[in-house]
C-alpha atoms as a PDB file:
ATOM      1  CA  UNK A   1      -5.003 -14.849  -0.379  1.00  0.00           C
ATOM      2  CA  UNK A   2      -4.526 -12.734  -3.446  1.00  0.00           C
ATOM      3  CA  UNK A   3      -1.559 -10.860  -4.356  1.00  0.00           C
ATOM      4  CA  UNK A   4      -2.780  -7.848  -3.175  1.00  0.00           C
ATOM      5  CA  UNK A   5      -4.074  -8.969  -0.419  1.00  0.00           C
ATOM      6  CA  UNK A   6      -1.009  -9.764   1.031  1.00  0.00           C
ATOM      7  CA  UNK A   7       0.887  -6.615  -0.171  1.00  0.00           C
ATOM      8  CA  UNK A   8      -1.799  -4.562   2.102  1.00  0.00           C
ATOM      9  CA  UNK A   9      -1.459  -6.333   4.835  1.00  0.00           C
ATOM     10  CA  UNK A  10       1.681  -5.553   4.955  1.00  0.00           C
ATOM     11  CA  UNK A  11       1.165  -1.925   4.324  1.00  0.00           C
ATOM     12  CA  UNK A  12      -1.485  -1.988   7.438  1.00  0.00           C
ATOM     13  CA  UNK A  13       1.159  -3.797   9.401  1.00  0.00           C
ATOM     14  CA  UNK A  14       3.787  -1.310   8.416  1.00  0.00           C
ATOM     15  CA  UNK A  15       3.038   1.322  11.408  1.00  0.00           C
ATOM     16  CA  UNK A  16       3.564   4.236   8.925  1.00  0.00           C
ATOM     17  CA  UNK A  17      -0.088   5.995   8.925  1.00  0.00           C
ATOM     18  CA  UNK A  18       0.661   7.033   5.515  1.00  0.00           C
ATOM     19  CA  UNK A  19      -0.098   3.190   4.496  1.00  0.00           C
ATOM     20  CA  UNK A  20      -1.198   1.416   7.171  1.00  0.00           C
ATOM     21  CA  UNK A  21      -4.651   3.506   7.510  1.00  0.00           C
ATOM     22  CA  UNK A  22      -5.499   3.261   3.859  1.00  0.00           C
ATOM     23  CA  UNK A  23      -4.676  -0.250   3.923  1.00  0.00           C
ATOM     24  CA  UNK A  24      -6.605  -1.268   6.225  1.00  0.00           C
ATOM     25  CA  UNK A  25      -9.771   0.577   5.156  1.00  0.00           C
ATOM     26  CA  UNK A  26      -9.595  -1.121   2.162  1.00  0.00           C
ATOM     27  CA  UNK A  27      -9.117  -4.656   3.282  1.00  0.00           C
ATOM     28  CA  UNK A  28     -12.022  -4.185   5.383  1.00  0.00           C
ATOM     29  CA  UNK A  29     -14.584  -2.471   3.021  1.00  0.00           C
ATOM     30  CA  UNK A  30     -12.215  -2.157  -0.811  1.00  0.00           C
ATOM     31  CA  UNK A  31     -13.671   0.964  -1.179  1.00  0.00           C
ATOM     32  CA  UNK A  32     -11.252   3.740  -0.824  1.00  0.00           C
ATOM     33  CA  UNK A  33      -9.193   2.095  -4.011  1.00  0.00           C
ATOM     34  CA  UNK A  34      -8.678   6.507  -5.590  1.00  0.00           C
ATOM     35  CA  UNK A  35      -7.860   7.103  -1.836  1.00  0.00           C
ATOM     36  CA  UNK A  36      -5.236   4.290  -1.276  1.00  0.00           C
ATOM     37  CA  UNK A  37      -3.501   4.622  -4.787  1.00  0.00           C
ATOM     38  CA  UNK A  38      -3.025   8.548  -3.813  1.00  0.00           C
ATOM     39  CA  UNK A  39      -0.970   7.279  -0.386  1.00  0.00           C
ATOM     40  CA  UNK A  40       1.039   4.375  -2.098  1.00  0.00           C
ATOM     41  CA  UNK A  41       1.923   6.693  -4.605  1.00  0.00           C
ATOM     42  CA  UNK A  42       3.174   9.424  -1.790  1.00  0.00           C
ATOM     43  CA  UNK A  43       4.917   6.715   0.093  1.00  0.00           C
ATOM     44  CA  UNK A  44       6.853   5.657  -2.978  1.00  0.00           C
ATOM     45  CA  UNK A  45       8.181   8.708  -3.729  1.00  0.00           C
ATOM     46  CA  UNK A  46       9.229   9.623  -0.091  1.00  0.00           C
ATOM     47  CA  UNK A  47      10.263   6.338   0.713  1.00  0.00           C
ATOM     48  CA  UNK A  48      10.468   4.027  -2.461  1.00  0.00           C
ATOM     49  CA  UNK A  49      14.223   3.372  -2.645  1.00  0.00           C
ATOM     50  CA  UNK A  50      15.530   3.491   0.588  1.00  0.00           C
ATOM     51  CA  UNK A  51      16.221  -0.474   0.627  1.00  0.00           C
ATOM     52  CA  UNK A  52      13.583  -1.685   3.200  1.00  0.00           C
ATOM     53  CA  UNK A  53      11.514  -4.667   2.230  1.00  0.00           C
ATOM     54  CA  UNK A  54       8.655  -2.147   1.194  1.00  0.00           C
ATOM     55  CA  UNK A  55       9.853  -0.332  -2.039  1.00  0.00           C
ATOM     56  CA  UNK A  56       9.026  -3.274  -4.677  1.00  0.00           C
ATOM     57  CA  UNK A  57       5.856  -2.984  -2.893  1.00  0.00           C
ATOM     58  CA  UNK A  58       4.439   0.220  -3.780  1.00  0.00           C
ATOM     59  CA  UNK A  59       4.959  -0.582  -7.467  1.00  0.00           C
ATOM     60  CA  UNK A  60       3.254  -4.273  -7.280  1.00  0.00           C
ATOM     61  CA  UNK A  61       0.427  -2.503  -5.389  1.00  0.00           C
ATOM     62  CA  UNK A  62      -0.189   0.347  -7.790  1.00  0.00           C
ATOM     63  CA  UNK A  63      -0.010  -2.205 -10.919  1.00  0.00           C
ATOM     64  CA  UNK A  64      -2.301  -4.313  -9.475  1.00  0.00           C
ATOM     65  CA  UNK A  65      -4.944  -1.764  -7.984  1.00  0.00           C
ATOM     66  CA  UNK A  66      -4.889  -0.255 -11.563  1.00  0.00           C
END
């Protein structure tokens, strides 16, 4: 599994909506890439350093989706 891949799934396992829905939608159809940068870049900045296993996440993601 890519990189990615398993970044997302984590997202879509997360239970934050924020994430988990655009996640999802793109593991299943990679489509909604504009849509799922937008919400990884929203849950960074509300959430990004507050020391859960997530915040290197949304900065992996967003390099690699760009």
């Amino acid at each position: 599994m890519e990189r990615i891949e398993e970044i997302l799934e984590k997202f879509a396992s997360s239970g934050w909506e924020l994430i988990a829905d655009p996640s999802a939608v793109w593991l299943e159809k990679r489509e909604n890439t504009p849509e799922l940068i937008e919400a990884i870049k929203q849950a960074d900045s509300e959430c990004g350093s507050c020391g859960c296993e997530l915040d290197d996440l949304y900065k992996d993601a967003l390099e690699l989706l760009s």
